[in-house]
N, C-alpha and C. Protein backbone atom coordinates (compact mmCIF):
# COMPACT_ATOMS: atom_id res chain seq x y z
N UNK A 1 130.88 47.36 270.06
CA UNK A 1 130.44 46.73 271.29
C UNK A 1 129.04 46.16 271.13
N UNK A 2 129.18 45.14 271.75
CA UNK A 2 127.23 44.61 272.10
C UNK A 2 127.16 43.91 273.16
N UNK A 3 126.38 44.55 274.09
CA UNK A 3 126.32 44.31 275.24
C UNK A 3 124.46 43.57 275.53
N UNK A 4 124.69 42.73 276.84
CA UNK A 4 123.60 41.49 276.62
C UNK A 4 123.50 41.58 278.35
N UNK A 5 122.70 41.90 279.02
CA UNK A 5 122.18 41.58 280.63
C UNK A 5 121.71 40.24 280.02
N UNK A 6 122.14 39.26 281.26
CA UNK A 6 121.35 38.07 281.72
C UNK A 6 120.26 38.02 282.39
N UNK A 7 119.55 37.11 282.19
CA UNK A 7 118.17 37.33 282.81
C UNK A 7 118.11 37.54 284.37
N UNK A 8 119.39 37.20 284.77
CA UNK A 8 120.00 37.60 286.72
C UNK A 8 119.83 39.33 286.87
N UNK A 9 119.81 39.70 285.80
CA UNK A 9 119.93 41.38 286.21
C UNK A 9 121.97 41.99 286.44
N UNK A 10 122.24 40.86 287.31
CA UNK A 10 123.15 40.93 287.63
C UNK A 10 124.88 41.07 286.81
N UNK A 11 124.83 39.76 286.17
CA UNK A 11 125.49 39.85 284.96
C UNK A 11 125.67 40.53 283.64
N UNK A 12 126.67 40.86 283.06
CA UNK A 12 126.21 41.40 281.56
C UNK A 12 127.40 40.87 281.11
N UNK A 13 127.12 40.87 279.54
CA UNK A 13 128.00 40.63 278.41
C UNK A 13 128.40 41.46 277.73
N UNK A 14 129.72 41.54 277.23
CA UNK A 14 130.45 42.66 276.76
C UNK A 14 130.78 42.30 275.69
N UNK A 15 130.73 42.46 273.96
CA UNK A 15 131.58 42.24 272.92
C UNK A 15 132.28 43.32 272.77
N UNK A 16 133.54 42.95 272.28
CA UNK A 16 134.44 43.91 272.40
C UNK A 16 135.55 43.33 270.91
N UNK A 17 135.03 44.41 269.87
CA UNK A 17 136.09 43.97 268.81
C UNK A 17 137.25 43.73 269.08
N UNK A 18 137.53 42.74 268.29
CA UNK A 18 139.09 42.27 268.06
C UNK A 18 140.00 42.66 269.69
N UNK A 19 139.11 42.59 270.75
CA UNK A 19 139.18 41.99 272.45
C UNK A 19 138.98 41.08 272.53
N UNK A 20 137.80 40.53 272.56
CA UNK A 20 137.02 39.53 273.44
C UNK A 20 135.40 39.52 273.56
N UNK A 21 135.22 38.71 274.94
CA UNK A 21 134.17 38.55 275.25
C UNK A 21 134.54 38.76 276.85
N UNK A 22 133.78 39.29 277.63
CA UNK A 22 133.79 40.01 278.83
C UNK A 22 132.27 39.80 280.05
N UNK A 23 132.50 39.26 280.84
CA UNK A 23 131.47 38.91 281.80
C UNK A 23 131.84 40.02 283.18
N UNK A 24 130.54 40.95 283.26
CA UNK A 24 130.59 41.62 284.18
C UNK A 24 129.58 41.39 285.20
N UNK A 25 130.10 42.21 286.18
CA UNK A 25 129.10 42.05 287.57
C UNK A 25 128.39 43.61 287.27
N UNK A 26 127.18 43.49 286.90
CA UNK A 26 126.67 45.21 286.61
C UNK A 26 126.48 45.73 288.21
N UNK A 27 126.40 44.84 289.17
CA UNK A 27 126.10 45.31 290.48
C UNK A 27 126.72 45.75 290.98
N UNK A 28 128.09 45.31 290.97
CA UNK A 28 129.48 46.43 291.65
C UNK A 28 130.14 46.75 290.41
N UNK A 29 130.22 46.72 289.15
CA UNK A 29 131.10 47.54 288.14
C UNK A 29 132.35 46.81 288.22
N UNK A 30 132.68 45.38 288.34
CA UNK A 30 133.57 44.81 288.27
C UNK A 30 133.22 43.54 287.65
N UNK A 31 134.98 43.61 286.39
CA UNK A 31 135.16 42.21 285.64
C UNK A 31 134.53 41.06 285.57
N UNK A 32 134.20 40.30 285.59
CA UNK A 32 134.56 38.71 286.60
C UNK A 32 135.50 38.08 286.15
N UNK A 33 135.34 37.77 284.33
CA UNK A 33 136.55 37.04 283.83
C UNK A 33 136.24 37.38 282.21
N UNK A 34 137.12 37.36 281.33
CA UNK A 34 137.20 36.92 280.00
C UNK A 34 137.01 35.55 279.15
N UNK A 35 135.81 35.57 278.23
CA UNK A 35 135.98 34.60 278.01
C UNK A 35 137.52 34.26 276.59
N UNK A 36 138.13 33.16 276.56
CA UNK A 36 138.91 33.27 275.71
C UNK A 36 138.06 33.17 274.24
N UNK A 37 138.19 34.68 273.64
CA UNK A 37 137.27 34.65 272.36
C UNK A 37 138.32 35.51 271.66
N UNK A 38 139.19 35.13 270.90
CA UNK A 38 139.74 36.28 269.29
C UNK A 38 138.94 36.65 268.21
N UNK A 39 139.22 37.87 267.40
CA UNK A 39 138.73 37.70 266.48
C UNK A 39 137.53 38.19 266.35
N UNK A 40 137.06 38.74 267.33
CA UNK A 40 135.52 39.05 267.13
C UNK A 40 135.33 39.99 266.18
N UNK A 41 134.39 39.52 264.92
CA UNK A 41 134.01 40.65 263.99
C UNK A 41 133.08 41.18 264.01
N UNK A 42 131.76 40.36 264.60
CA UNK A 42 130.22 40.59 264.79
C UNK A 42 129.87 41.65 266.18
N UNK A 43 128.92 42.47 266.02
CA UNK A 43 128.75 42.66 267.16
C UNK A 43 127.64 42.42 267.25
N UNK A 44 127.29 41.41 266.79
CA UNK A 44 126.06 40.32 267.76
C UNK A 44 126.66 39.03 268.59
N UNK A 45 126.08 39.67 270.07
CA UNK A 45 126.50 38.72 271.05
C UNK A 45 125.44 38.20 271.57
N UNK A 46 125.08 36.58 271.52
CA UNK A 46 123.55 36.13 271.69
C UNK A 46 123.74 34.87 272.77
N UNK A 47 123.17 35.03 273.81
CA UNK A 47 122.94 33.74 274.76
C UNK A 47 121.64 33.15 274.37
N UNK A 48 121.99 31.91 274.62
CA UNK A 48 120.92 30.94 274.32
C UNK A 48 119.92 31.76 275.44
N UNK A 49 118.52 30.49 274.84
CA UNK A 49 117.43 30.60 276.01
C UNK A 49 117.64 30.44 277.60
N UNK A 50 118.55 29.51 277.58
CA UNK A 50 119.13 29.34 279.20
C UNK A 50 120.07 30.00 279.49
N UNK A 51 120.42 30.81 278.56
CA UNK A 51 121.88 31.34 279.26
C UNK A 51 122.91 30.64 279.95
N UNK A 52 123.25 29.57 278.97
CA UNK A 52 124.16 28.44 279.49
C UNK A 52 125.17 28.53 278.40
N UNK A 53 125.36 29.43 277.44
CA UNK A 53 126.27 29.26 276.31
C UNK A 53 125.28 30.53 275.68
N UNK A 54 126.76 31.43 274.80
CA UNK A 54 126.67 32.44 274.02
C UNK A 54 127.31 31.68 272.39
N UNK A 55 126.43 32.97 271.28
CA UNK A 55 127.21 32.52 270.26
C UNK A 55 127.57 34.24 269.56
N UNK A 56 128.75 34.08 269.29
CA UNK A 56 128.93 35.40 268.46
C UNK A 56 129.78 35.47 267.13
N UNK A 57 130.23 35.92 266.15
CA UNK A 57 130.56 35.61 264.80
C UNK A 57 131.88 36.32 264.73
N UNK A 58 132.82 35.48 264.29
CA UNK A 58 134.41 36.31 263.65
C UNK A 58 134.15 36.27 262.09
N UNK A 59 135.07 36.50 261.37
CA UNK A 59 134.86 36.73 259.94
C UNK A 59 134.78 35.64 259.08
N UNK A 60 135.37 34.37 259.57
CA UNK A 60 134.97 33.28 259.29
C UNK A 60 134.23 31.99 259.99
N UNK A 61 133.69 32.30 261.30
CA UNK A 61 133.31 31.04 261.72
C UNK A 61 132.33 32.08 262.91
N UNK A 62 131.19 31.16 263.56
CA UNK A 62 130.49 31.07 264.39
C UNK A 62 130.69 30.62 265.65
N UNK A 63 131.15 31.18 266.58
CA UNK A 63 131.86 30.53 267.76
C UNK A 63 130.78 30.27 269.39
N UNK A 64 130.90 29.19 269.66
CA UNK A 64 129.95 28.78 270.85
C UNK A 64 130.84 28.89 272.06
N UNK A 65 130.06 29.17 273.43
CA UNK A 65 131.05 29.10 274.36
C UNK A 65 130.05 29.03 275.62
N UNK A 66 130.49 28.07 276.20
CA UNK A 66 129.56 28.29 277.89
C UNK A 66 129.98 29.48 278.71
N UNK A 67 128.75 29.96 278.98
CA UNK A 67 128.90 31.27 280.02
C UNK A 67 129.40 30.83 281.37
N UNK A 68 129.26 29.63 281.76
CA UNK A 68 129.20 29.40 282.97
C UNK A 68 130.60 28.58 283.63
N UNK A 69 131.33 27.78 282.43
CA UNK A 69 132.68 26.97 282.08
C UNK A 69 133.05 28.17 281.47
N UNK A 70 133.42 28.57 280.79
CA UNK A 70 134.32 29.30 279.72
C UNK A 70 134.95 28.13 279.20
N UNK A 71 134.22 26.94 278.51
CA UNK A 71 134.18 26.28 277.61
C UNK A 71 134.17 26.47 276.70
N UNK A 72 134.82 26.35 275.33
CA UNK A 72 134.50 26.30 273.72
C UNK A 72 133.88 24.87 273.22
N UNK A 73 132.70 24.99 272.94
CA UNK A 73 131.43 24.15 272.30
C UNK A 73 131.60 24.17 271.26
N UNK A 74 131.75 25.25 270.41
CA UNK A 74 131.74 24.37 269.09
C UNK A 74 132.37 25.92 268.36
N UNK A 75 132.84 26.04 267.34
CA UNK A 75 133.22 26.49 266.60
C UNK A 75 132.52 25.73 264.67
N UNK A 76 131.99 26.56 264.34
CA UNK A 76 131.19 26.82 263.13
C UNK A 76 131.23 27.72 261.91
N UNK A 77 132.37 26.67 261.10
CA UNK A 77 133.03 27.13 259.96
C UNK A 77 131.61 27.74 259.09
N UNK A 78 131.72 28.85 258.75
CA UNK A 78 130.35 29.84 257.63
C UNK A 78 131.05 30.36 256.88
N UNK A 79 130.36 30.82 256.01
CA UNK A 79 130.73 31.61 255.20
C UNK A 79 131.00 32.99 255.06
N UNK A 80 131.90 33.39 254.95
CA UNK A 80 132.36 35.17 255.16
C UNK A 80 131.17 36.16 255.91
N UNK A 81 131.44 36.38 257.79
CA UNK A 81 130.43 37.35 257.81
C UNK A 81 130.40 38.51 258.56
N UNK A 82 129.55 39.36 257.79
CA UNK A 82 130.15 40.95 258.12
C UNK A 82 128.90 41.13 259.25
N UNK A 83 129.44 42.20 260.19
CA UNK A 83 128.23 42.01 261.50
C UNK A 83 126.95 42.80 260.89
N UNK A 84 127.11 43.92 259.89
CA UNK A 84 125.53 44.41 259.17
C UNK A 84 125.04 43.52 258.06
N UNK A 85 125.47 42.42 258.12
CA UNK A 85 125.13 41.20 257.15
C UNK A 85 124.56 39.90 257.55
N UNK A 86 124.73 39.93 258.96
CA UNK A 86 124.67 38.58 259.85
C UNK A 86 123.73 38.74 261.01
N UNK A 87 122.76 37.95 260.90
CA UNK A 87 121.61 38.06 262.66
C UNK A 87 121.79 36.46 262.69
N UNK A 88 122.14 36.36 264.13
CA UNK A 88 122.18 35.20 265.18
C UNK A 88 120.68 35.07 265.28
N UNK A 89 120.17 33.96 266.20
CA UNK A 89 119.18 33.80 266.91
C UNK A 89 119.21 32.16 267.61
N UNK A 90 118.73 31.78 268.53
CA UNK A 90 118.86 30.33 269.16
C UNK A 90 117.09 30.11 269.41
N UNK A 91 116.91 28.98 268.94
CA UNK A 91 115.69 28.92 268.71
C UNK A 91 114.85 28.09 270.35
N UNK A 92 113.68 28.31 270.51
CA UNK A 92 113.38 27.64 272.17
C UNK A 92 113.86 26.75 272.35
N UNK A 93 114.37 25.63 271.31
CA UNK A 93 115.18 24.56 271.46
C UNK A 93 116.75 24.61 271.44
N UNK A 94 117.17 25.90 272.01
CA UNK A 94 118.71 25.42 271.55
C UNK A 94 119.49 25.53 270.54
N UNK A 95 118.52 25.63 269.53
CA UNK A 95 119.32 25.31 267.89
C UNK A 95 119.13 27.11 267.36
N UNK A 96 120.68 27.05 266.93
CA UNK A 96 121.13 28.11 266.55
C UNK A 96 121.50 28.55 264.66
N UNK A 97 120.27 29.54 264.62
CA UNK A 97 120.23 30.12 263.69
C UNK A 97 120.23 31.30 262.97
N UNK A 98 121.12 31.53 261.34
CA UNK A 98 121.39 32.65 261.36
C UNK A 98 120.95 33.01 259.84
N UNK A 99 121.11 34.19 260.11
CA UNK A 99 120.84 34.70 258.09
C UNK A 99 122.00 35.27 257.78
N UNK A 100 122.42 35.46 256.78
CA UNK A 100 123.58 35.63 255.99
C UNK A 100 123.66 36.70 254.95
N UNK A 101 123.54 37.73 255.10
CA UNK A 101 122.78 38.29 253.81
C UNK A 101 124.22 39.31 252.85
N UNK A 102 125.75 38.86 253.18
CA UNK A 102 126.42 38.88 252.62
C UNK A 102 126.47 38.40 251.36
N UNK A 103 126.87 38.76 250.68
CA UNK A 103 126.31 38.59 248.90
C UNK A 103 126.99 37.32 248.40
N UNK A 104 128.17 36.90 249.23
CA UNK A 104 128.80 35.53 248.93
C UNK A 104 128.37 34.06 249.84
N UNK A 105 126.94 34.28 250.51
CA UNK A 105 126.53 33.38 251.04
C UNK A 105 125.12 33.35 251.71
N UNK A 106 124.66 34.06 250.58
CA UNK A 106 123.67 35.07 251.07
C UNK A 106 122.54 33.39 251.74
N UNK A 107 121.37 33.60 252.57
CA UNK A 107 120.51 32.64 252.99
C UNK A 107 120.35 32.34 254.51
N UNK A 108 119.44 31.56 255.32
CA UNK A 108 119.02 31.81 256.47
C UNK A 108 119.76 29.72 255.90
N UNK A 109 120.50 29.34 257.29
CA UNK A 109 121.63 28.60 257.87
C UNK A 109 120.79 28.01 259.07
N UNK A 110 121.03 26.90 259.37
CA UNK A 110 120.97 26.25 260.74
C UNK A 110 122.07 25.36 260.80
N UNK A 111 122.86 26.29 262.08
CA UNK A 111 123.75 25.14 262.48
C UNK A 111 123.83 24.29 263.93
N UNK A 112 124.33 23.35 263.13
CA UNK A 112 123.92 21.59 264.15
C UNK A 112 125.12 21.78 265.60
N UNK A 113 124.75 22.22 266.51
CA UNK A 113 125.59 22.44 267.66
C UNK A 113 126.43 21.25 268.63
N UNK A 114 125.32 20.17 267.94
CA UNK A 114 125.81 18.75 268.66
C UNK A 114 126.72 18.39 267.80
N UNK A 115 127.05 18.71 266.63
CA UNK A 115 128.15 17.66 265.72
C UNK A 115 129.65 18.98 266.12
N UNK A 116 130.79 17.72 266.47
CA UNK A 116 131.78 18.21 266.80
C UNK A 116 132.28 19.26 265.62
N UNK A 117 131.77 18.54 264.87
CA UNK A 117 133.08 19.37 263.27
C UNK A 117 132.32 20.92 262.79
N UNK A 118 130.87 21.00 263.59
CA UNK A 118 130.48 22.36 263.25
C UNK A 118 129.87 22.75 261.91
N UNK A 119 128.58 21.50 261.66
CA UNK A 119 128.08 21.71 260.01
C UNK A 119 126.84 22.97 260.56
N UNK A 120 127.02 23.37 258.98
CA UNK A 120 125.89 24.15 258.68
C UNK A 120 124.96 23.68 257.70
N UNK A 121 123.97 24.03 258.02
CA UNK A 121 122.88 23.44 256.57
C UNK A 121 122.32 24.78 256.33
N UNK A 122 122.22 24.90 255.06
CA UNK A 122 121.69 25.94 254.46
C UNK A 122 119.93 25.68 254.24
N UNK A 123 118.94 26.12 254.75
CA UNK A 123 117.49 25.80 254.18
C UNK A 123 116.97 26.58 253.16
N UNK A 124 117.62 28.10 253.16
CA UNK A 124 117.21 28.64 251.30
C UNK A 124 118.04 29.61 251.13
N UNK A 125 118.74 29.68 250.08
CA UNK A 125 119.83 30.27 249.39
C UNK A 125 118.65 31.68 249.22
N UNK A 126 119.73 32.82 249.08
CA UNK A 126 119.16 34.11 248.25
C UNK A 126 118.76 35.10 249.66
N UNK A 127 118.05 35.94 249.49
CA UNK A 127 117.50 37.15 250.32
C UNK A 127 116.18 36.44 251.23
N UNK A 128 116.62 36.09 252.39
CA UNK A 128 115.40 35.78 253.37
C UNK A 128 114.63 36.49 254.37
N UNK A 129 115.56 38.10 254.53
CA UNK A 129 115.01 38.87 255.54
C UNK A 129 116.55 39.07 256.27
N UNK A 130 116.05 40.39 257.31
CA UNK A 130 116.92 40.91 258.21
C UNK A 130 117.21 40.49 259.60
N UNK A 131 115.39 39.75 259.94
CA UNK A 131 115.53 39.16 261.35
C UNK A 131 115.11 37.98 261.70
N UNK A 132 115.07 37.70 262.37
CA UNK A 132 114.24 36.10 263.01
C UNK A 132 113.21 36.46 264.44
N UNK A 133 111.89 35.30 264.07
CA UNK A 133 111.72 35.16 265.73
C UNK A 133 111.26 34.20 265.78
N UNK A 134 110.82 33.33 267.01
CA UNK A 134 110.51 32.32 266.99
C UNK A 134 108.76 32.01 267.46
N UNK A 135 108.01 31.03 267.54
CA UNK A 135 106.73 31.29 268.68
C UNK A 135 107.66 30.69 269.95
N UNK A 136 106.61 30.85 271.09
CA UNK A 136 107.50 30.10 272.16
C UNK A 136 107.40 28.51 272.15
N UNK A 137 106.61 28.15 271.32
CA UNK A 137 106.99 26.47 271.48
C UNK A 137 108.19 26.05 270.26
N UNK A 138 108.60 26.79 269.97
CA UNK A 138 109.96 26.60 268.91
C UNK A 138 109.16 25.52 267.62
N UNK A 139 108.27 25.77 267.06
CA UNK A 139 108.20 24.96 266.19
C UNK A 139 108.25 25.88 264.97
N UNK A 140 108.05 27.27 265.30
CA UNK A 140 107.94 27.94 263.76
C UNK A 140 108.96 29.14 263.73
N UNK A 141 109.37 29.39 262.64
CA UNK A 141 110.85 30.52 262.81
C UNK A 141 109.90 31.53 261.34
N UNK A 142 109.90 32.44 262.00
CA UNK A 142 109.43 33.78 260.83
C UNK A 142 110.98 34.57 260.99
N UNK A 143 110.50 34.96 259.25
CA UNK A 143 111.87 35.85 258.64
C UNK A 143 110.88 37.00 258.21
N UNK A 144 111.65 38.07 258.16
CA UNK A 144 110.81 39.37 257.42
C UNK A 144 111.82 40.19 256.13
N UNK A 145 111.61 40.22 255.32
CA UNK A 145 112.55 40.93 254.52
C UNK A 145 111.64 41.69 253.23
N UNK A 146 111.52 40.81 252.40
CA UNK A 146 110.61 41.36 251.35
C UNK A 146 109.20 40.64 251.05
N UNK A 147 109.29 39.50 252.11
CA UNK A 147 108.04 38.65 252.36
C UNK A 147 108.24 38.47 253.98
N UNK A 148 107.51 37.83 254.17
CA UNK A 148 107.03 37.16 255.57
C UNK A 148 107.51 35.62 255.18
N UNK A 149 108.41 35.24 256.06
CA UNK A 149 108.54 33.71 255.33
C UNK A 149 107.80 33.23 256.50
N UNK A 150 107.08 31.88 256.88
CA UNK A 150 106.84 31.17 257.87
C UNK A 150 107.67 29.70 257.40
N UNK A 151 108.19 29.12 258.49
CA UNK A 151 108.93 27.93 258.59
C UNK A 151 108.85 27.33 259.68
N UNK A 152 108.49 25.64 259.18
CA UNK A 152 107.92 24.81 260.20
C UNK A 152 109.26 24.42 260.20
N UNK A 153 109.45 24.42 261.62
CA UNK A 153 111.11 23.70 261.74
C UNK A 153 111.32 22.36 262.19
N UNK A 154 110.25 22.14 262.73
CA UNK A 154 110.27 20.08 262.93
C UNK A 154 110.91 19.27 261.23
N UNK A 155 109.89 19.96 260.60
CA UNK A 155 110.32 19.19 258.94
C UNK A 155 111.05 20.42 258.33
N UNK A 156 111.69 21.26 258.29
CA UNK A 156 112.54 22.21 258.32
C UNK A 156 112.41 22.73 256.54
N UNK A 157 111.03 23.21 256.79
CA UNK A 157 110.61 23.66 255.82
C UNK A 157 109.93 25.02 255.13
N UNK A 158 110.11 25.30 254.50
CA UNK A 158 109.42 26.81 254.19
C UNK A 158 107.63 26.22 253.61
N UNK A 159 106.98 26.79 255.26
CA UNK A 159 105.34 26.37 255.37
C UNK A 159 104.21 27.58 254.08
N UNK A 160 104.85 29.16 254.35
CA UNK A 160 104.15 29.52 253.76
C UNK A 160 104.91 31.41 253.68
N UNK A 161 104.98 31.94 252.59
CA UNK A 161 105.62 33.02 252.37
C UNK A 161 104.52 34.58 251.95
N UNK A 162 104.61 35.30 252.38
CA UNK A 162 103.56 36.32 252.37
C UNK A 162 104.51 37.65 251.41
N UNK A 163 104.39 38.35 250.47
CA UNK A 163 104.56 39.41 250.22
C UNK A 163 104.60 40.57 251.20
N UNK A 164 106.05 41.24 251.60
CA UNK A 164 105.38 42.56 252.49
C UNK A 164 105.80 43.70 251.83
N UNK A 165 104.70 44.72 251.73
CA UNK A 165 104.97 45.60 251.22
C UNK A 165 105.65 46.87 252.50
N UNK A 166 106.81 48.17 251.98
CA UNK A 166 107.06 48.65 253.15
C UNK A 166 106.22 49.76 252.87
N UNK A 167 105.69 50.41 253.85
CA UNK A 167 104.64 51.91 253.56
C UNK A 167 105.87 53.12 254.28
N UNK A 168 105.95 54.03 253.55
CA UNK A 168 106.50 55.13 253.96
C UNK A 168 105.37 55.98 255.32
């Protein structure tokens, strides 16, 4: 399960393996509706900044969906991913990004939400870290893993990488 309150208080999100996706009313403890989602392998369930569309991961693809339509947006063919292998994130702009750290595709991904066919671009192959965050003006995306990566994402580039050491 991975469960997600909307910024309403009111709402929540339910992942529910190989169920669905599930929109509740936390205020009275009732349903509202299902979204039509199969397949769920990830249990990362991530709404954008507006909470106008969620994205969550089956074993082969990245699936988009409006919270508000129970629309399917886009579907996003990736590469094999296991949910302790895979972090989502949607950046202040919308644009949805992930790391991969499955050994057959291992690298931090941005995929293009406006193109119908669902590309991914890869920006660096290999071990990039476990998480993402963004600043709030969406121009820079930090990774943490065995460095500090910083990445300017206007020119979608790796700006500057820091060594981190872990201290017991």
């Amino acid at each position: 399960y991975d469960l997600r309150f909307l910024a309403d208080s009111q709402r929540l999100l339910v992942s529910v393996v190989d169920e669905g996706i599930q929109v509740w009313d936390a205020t009275k403890g009732e349903k509202l509706r299902d979204l039509p989602a199969s397949s769920i392998y990830t249990r990362t369930l991530l709404p954008d900044p507006d909470e106008q569309q969620i994205a969550y991961g089956t074993l082969s693809t990245i699936e988009v969906w409006s919270v508000q339509t129970d629309e399917h947006l886009a579907q996003l063919r990736t590469p094999i991913i296991r949910p302790r292998d895979t972090s989502l994130a949607f950046s202040p702009a919308n644009d949805l990004f992930y790391i991969n750290n499955d050994s057959s595709a291992r690298g931090l991904w941005l995929a293009d939400l406006d193109m119908v066919s669902g590309e991914v671009e890869l920006l660096e192959s290999g071990y990039v870290g476990d998480g993402l965050a963004f600043d709030p003006g969406g121009a820079w995306l930090l990774t943490a893993g065995d460095a500090l990566r910083f990445w300017y994402l206007p020119e979608r580039v790796l700006a500057a990488a820091y060594p981190h050491e872990h201290t017991s």
